[in-house]
Each structure stands twice: as C-alpha cells, then as structure tokens.
C-alpha atoms as a PDB file:
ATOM      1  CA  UNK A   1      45.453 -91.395  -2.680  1.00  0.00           C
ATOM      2  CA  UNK A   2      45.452 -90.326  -6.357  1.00  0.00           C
ATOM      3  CA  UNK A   3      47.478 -92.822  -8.682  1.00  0.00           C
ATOM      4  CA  UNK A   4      48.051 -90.121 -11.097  1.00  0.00           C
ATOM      5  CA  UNK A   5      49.484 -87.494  -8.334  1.00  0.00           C
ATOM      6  CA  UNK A   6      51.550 -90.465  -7.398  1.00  0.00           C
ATOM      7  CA  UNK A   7      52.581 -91.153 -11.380  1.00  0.00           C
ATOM      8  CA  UNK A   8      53.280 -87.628 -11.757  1.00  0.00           C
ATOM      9  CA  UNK A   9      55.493 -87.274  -8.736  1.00  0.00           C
ATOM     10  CA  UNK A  10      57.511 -90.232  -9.730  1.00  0.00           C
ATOM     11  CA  UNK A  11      58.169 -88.357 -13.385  1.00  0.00           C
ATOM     12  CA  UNK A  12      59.264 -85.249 -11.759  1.00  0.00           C
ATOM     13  CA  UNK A  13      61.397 -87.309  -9.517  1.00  0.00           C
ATOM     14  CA  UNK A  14      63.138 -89.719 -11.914  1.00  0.00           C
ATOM     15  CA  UNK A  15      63.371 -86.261 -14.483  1.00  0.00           C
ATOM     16  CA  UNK A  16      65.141 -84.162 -12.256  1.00  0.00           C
ATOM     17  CA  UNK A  17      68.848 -84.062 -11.749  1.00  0.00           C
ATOM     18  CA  UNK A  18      70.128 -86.514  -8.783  1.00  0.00           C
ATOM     19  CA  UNK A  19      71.340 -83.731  -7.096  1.00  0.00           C
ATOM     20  CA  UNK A  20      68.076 -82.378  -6.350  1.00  0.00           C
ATOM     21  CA  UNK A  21      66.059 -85.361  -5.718  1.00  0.00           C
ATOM     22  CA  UNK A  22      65.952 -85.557  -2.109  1.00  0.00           C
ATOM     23  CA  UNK A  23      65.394 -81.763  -1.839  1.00  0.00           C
ATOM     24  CA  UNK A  24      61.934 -82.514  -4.302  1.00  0.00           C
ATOM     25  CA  UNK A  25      60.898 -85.430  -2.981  1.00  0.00           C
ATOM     26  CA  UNK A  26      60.739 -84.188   0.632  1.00  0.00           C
ATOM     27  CA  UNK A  27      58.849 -81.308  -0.732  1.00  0.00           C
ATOM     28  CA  UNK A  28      56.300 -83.359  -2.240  1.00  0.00           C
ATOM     29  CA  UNK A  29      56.136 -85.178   0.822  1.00  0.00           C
ATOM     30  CA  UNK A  30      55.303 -81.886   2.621  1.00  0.00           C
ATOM     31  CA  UNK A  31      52.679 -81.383   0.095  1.00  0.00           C
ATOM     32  CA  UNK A  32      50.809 -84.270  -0.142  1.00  0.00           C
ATOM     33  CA  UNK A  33      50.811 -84.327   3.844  1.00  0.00           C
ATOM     34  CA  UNK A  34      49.417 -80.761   3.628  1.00  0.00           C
ATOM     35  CA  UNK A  35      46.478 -82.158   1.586  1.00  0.00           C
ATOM     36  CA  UNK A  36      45.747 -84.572   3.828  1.00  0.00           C
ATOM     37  CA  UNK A  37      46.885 -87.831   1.763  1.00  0.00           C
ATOM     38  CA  UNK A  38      48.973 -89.665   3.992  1.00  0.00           C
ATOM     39  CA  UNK A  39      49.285 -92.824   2.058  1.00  0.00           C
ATOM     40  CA  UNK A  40      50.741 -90.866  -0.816  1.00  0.00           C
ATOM     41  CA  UNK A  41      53.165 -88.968   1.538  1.00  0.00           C
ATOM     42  CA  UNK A  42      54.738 -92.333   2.601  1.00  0.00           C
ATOM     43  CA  UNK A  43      54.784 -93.635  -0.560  1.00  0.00           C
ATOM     44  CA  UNK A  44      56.789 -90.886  -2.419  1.00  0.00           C
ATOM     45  CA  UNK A  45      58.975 -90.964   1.066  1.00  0.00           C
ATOM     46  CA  UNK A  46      59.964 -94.650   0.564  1.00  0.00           C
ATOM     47  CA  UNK A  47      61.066 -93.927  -2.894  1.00  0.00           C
ATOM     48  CA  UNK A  48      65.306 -93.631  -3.295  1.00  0.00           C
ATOM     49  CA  UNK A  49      67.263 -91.572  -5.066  1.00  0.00           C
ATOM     50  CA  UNK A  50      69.032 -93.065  -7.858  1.00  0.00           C
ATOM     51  CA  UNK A  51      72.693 -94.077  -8.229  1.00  0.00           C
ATOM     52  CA  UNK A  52      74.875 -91.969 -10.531  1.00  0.00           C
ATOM     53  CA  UNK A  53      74.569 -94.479 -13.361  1.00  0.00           C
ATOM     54  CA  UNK A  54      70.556 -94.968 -13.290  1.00  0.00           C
ATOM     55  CA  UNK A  55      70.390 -91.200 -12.841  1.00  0.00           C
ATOM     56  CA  UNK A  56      72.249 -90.285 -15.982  1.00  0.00           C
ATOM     57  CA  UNK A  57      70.855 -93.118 -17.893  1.00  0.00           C
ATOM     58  CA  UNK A  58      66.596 -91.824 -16.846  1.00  0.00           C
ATOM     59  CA  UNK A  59      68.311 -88.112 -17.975  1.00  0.00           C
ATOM     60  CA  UNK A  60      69.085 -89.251 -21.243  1.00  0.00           C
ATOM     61  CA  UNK A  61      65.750 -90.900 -22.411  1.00  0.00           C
ATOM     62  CA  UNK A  62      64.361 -87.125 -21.595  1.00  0.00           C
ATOM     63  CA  UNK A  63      66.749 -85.731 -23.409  1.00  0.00           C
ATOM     64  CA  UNK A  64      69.367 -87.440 -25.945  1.00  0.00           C
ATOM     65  CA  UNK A  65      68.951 -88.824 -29.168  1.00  0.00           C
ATOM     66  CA  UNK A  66      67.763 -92.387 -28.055  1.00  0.00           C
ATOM     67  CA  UNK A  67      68.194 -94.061 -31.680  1.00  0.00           C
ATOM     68  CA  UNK A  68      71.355 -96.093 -30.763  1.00  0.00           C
ATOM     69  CA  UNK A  69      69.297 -97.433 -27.721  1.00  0.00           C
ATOM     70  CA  UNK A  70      66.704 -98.162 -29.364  1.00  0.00           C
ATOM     71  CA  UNK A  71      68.801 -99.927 -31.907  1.00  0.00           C
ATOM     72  CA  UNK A  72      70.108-102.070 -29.233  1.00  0.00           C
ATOM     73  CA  UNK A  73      67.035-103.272 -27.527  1.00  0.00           C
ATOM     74  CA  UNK A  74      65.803-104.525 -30.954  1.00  0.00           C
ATOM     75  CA  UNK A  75      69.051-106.404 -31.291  1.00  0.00           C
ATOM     76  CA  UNK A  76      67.897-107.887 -28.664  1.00  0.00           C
ATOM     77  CA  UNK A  77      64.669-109.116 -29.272  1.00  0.00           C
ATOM     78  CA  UNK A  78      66.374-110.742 -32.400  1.00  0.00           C
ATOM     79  CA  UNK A  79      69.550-112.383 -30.151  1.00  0.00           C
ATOM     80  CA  UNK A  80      66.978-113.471 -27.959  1.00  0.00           C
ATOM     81  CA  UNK A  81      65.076-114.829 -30.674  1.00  0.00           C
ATOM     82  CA  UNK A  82      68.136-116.489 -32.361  1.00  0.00           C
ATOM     83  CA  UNK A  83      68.592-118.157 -28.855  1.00  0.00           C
ATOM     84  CA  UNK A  84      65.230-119.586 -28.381  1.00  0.00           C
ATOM     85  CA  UNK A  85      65.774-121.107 -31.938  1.00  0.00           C
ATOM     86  CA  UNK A  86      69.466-121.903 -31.803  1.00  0.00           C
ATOM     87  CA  UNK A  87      70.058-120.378 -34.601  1.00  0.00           C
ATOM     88  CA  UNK A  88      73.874-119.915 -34.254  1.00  0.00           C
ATOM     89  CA  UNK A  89      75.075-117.831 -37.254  1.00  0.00           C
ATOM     90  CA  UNK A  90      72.392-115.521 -36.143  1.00  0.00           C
ATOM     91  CA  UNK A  91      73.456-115.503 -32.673  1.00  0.00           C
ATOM     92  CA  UNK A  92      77.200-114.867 -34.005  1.00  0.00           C
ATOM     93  CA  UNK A  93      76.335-112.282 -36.341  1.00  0.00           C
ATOM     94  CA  UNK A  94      74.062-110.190 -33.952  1.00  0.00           C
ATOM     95  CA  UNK A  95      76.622-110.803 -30.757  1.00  0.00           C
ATOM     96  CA  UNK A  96      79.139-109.272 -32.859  1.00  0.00           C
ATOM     97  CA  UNK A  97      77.004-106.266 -33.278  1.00  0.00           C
ATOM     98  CA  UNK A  98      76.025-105.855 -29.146  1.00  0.00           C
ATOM     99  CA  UNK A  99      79.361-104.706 -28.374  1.00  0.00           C
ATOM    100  CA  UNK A 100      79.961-101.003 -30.742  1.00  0.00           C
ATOM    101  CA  UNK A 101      76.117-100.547 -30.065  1.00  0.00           C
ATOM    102  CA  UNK A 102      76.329-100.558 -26.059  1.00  0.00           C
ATOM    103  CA  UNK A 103      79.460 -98.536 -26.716  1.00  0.00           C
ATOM    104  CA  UNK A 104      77.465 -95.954 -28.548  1.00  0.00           C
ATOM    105  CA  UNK A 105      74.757 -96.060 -26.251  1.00  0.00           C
ATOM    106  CA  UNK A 106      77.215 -95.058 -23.727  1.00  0.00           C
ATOM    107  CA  UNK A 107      78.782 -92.031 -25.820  1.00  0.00           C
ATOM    108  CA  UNK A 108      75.478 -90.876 -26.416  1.00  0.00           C
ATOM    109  CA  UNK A 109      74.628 -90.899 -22.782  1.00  0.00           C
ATOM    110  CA  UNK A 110      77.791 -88.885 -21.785  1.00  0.00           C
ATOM    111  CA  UNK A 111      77.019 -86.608 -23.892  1.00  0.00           C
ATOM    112  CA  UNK A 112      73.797 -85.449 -21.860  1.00  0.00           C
ATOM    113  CA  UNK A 113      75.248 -85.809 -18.616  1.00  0.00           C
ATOM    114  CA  UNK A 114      75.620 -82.829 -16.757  1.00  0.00           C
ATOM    115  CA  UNK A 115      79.405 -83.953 -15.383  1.00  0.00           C
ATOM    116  CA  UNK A 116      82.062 -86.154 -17.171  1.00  0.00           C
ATOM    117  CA  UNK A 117      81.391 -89.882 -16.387  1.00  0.00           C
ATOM    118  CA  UNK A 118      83.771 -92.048 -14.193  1.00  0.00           C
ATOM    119  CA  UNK A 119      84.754 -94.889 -15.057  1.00  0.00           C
ATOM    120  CA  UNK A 120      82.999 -96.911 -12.560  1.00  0.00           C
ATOM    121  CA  UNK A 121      79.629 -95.141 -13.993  1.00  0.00           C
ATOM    122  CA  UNK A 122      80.643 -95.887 -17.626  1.00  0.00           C
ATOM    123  CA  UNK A 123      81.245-100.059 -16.149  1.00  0.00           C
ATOM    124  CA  UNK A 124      77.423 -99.553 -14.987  1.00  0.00           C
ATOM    125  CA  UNK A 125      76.408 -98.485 -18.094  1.00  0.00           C
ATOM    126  CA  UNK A 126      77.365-101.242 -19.989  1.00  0.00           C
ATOM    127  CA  UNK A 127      76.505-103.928 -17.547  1.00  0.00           C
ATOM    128  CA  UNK A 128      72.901-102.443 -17.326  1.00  0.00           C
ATOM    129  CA  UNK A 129      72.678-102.466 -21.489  1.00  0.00           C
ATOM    130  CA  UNK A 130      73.827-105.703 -21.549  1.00  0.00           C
ATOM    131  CA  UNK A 131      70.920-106.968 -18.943  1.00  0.00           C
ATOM    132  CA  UNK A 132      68.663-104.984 -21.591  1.00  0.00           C
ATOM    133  CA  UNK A 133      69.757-107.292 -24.298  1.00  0.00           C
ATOM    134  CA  UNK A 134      69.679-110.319 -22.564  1.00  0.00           C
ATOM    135  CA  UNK A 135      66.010-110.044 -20.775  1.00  0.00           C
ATOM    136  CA  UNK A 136      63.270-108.080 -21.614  1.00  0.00           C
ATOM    137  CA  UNK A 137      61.782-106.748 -18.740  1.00  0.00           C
ATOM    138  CA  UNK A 138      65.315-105.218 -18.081  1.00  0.00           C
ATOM    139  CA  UNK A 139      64.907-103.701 -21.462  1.00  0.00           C
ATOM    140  CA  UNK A 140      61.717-102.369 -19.689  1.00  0.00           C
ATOM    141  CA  UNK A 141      63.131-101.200 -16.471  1.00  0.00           C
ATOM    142  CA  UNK A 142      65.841 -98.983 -18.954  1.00  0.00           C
ATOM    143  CA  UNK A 143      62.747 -97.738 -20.908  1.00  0.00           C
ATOM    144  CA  UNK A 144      60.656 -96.423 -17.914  1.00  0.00           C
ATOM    145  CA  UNK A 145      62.975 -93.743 -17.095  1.00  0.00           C
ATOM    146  CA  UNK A 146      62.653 -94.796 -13.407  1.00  0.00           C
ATOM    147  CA  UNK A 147      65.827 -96.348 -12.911  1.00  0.00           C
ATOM    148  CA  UNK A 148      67.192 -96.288  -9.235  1.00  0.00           C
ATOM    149  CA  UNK A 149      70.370 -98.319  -9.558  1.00  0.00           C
ATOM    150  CA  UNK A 150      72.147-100.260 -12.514  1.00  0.00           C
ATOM    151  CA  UNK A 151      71.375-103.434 -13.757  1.00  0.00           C
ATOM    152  CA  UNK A 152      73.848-106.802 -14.204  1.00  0.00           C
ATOM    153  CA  UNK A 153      73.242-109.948 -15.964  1.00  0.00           C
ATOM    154  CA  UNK A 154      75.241-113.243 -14.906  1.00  0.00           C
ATOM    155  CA  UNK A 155      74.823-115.010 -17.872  1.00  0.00           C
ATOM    156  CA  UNK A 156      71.971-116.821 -17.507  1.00  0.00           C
ATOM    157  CA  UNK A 157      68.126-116.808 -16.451  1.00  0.00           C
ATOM    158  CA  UNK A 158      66.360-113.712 -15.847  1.00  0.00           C
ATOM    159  CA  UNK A 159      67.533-110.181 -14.419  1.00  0.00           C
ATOM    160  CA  UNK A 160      67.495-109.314 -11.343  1.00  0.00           C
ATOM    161  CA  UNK A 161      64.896-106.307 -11.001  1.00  0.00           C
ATOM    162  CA  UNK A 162      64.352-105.707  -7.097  1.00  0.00           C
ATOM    163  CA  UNK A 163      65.082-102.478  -6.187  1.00  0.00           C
ATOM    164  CA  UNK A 164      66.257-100.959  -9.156  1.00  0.00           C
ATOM    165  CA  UNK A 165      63.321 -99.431  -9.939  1.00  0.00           C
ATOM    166  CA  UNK A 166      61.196 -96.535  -8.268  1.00  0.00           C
ATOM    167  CA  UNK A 167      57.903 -98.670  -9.204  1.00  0.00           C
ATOM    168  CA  UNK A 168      58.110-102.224  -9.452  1.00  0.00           C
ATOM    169  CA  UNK A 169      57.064-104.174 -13.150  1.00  0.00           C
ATOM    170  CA  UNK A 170      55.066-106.644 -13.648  1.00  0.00           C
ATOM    171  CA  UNK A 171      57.089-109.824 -14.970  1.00  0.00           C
ATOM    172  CA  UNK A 172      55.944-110.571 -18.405  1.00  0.00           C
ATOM    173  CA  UNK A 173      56.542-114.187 -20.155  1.00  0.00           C
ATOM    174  CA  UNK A 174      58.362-113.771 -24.075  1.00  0.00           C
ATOM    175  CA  UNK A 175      57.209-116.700 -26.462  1.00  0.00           C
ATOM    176  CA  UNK A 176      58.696-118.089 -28.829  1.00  0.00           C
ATOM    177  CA  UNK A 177      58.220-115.361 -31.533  1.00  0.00           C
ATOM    178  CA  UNK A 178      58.961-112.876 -28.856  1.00  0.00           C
ATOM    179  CA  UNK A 179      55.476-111.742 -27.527  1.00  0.00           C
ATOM    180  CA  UNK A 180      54.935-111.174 -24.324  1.00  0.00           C
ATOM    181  CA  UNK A 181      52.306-112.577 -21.182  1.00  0.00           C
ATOM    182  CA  UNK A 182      52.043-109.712 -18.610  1.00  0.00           C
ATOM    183  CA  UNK A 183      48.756-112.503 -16.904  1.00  0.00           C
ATOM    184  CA  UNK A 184      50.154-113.253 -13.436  1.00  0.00           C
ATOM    185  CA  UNK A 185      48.922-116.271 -14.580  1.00  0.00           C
ATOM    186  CA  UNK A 186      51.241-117.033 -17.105  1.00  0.00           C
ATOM    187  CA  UNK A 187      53.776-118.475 -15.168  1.00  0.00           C
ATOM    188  CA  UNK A 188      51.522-120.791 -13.316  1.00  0.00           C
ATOM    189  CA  UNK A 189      50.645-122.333 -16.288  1.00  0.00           C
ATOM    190  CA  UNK A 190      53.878-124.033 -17.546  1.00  0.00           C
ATOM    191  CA  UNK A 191      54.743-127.341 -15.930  1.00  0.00           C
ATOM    192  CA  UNK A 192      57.190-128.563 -14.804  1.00  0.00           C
ATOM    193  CA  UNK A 193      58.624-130.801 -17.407  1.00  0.00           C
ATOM    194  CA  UNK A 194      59.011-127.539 -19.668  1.00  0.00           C
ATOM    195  CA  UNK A 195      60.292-125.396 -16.911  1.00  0.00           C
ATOM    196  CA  UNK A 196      63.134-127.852 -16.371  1.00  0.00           C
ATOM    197  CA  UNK A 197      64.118-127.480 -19.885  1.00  0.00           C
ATOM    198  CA  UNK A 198      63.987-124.237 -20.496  1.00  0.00           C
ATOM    199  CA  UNK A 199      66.330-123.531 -17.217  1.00  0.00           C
ATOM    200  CA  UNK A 200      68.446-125.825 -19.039  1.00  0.00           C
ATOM    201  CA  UNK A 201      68.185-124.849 -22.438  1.00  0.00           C
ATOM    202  CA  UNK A 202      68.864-120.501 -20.736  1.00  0.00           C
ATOM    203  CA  UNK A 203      72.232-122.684 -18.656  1.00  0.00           C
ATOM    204  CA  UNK A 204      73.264-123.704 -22.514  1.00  0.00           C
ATOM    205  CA  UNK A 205      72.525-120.450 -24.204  1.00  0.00           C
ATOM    206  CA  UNK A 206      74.404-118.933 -21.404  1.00  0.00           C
ATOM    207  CA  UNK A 207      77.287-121.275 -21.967  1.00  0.00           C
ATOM    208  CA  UNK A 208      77.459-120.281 -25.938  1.00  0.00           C
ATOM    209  CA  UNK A 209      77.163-117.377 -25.416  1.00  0.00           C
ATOM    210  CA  UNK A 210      80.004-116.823 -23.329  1.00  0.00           C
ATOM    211  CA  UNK A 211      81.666-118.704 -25.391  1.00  0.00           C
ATOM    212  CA  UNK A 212      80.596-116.357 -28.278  1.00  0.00           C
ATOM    213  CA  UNK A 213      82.167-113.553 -26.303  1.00  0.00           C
ATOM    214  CA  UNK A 214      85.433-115.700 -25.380  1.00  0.00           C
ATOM    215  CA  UNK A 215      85.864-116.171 -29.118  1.00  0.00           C
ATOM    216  CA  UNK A 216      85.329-111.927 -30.173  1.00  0.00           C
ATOM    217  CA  UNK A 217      87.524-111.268 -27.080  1.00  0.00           C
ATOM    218  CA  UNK A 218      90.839-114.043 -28.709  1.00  0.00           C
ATOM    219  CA  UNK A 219      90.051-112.722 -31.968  1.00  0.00           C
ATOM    220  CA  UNK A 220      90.543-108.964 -31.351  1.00  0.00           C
ATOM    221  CA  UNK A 221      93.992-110.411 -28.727  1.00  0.00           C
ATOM    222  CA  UNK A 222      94.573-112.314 -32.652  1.00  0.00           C
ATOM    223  CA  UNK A 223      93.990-109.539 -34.466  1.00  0.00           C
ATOM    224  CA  UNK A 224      96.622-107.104 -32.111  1.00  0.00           C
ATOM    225  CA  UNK A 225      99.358-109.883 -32.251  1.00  0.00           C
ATOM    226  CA  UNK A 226      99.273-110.091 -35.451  1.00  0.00           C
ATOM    227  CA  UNK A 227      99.778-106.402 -35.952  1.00  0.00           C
ATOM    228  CA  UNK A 228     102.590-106.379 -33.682  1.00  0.00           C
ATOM    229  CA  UNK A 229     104.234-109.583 -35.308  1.00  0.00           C
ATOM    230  CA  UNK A 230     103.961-107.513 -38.932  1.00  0.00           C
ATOM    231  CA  UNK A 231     105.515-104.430 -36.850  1.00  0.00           C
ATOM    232  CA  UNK A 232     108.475-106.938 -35.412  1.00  0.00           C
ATOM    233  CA  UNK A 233     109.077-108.309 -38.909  1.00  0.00           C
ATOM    234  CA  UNK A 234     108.839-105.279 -40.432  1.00  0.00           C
ATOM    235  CA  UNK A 235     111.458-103.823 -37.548  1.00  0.00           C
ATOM    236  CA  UNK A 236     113.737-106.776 -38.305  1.00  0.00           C
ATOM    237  CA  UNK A 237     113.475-106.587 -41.902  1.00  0.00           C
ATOM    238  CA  UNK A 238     115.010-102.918 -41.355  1.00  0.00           C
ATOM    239  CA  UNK A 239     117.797-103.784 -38.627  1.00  0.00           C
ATOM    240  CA  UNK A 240     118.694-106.554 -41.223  1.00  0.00           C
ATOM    241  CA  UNK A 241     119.464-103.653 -43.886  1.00  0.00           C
ATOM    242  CA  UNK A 242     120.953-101.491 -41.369  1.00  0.00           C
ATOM    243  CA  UNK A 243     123.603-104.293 -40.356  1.00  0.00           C
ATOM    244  CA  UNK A 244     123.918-105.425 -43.959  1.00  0.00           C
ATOM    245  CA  UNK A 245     125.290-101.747 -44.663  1.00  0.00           C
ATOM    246  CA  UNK A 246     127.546-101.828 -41.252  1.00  0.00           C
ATOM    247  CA  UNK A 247     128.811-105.147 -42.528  1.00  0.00           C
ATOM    248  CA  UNK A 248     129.950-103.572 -46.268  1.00  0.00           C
ATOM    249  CA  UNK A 249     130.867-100.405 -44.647  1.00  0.00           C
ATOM    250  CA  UNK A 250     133.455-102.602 -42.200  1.00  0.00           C
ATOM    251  CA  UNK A 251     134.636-104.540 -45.006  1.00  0.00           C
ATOM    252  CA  UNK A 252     135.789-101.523 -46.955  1.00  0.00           C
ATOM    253  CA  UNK A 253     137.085-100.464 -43.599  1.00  0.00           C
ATOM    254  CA  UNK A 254     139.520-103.008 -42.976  1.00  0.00           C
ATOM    255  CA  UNK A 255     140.336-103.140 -46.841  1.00  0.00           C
ATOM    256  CA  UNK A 256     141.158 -99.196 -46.610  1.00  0.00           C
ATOM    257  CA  UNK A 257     143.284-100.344 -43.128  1.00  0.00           C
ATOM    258  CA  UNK A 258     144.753-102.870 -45.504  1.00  0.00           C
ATOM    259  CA  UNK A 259     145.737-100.889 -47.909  1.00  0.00           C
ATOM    260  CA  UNK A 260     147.378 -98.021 -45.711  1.00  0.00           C
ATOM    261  CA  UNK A 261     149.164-100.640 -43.377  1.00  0.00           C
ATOM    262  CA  UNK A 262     150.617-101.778 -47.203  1.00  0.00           C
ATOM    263  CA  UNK A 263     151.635 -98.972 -47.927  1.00  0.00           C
ATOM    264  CA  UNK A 264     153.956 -97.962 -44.725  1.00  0.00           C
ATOM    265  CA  UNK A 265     155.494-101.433 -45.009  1.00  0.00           C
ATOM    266  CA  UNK A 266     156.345-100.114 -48.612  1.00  0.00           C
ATOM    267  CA  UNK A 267     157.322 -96.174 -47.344  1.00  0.00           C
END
C-alpha cells in the first residue's frame, strides 16, 4: 500500500462536499481494489464521513479567508501560556478577546458554506474553537482539514481527539514556553510527583477560568440592566412630566368649574 495514494485519497475526501463523500470514497475503494491493494481499499473504507459541522469547518480552510482563525489559535498559545504562568491580567485580557474572535471565525465559516448553518451546527462550531484554544493538538485536529466530527472541551485536561479525525495525531507535550514534544517518549518521562501537579494545577486553571467566563457573562447581564434601569428612569422621568401637566391642567379645570358654578349662583 502506497502512503501517499492513501494521503491523497484522504485530501480528496476531507475536500469534497459531505454530500458526495460516500459516493467518492466507495469509488476509490473500487479503485484501489482494482489495482490490487487491498490494504488500502479497507483503509479508505473504514474512513467516515464527516458531521455537518467538521464538514463545513475542513471546507473553509480550502477555501475562506482563514485570518480570524488563525488569529484565534495564536490567542491561544498566549492564554495557554498566561495559564501555565498564572499570569492573571493576561489571562483576563486575552479571555476577553476568545469570545468576538470564535464569533468571527464562525461568520467567516458561514460564509463558505454551501447551505445556511443551523443552529445546532453554529453550537458545534464554537465548542470545537473553543477546544482549539484550550489544547493544542485540538488546534491541530482543526488545522488538518480532516475533521470528522466536532470537538468539546470540559474545562479541564486535554481534548478528547478519538474519532474526530480521519487520521489519528500523534499527542505532542507543550512546555512551558509553548514548544512542543511529538517523542512518544515524552510522556513517559515525567514522574509522577509533576504529573500530580500539573492535573491539579489544569483542575485550577479550569476553575479560573470558568470563573473568568462567569464574570464576562454577569458583566454583559450588568451592563443590559443597567441600560434598562436608564430606559425605566428615563420612562419615569417622562410619565412624571406627563402627570405634572394632567395635574395643572385639572387644577385649572376645577377652577374654570368654579368659576361657572359662581356664576349661575349669581345669574
């Protein structure tokens, strides 16, 4: 079996609009058992067709402008960054910014797909740019282009990668200044004194950070009451005026009633 005939397939595959993947892939099924390769046969067989939200999101990195992603997956490198250093303001200042960036992301995807999005596919979408924030081999798995379903991140620890892509990456380790291992080794190699406190220190970050995201989420709820309390003062302000007319406009009612009731007691 030829790797790159295998690579290649995968491309086409993963290019191509969902609606004709199964039709291609069984075709290059038929092909490669026509040439005799077997192995590759059942391996482009076993691969899946991807969900609406994968498929959409592999069709724009072929075809959109993919600045505003590629904004986001720096931002975060840096918020992981800030996290491995607890560097709050940082984390603060760049969780503020992961928010409008997903949501252009998003835009920017819709714009390529062939169909308007549902909402459910739009949810996807931003849970699978979050997981690209928060770990780096999801950042990966969006990158490929090979997407078969979207991705979610709970909060804390790593991704979880099975399945959602058509070929499987290799874990890498990120370091403190944000390199990366891709050794199978690497992992191996911490003990596990340090892997007890990084699960704990990715359980706090996890913590803050939802917190973080608690705190955007009752400032914006701050932000709308206090619009509506200027709207309800400024409402009040106005029925105050109106009744402060009615009230004059009575009282030279019942002085003009006064006056003509005077004036038959004088008749």
């Amino acid at each position: 079996m030829a790797a790159d005939d295998f690579d290649t397939t995968v491309e086409q595959l993963y290019g191509a609009p969902a609606a004709q993947f199964v039709a291609t892939r069984d075709a290059a099924v038929k092909r490669a058992r026509a040439a005799g390769d077997r192995e590759l046969a059942d391996r482009i067989k076993q691969l899946r067709r991807p969900t609406a939200a994968a498929a959409v999101l592999n069709r724009y990195l072929r075809g959109g402008d993919t600045d505003d992603l590629d904004a986001l997956i720096e931002l975060g490198e840096k918020l992981r960054a800030a996290q491995r250093e607890l560097d709050v303001p940082a984390m603060r200042e760049l969780g503020a910014e992961r928010t409008p960036l997903i949501a252009a992301v998003v835009v920017a995807v819709e714009a390529v797909a062939p169909d308007e999005l549902t909402a459910t596919v739009r949810e996807q979408l931003s849970q699978t740019l979050t997981a690209a924030v928060a770990d780096a081999d999801a950042a990966r798995a969006v990158r490929s282009g090979h997407l078969v379903a979207a991705l979610s991140y709970s909060g804390f620890g790593e991704v979880d990668l099975r399945d959602a892509v058509a070929v499987p990456l290799a874990r890498r380790t990120e370091d403190a200044g944000g390199h990366t291992d891709t050794s199978p080794e690497a992992p191996a190699q911490e003990d596990r004194a340090k892997a007890a406190a990084e699960q704990h220190l990715a359980e706090r970050l996890a913590i803050l950070t939802r917190a973080q995201q608690a705190e955007e989420s009752a400032q914006q709820s701050a932000q709308l009451a206090d619009r509506a309390l200027a709207a309800a003062r400024r409402t009040a302000q106005n029925s105050r005026a109106r009744a402060t007319e009615a009230s004059a406009a009575r009282a030279a009612a019942e002085a003009e009633v006064a006056e003509a009731r005077a004036r038959v007691r004088r008749s």
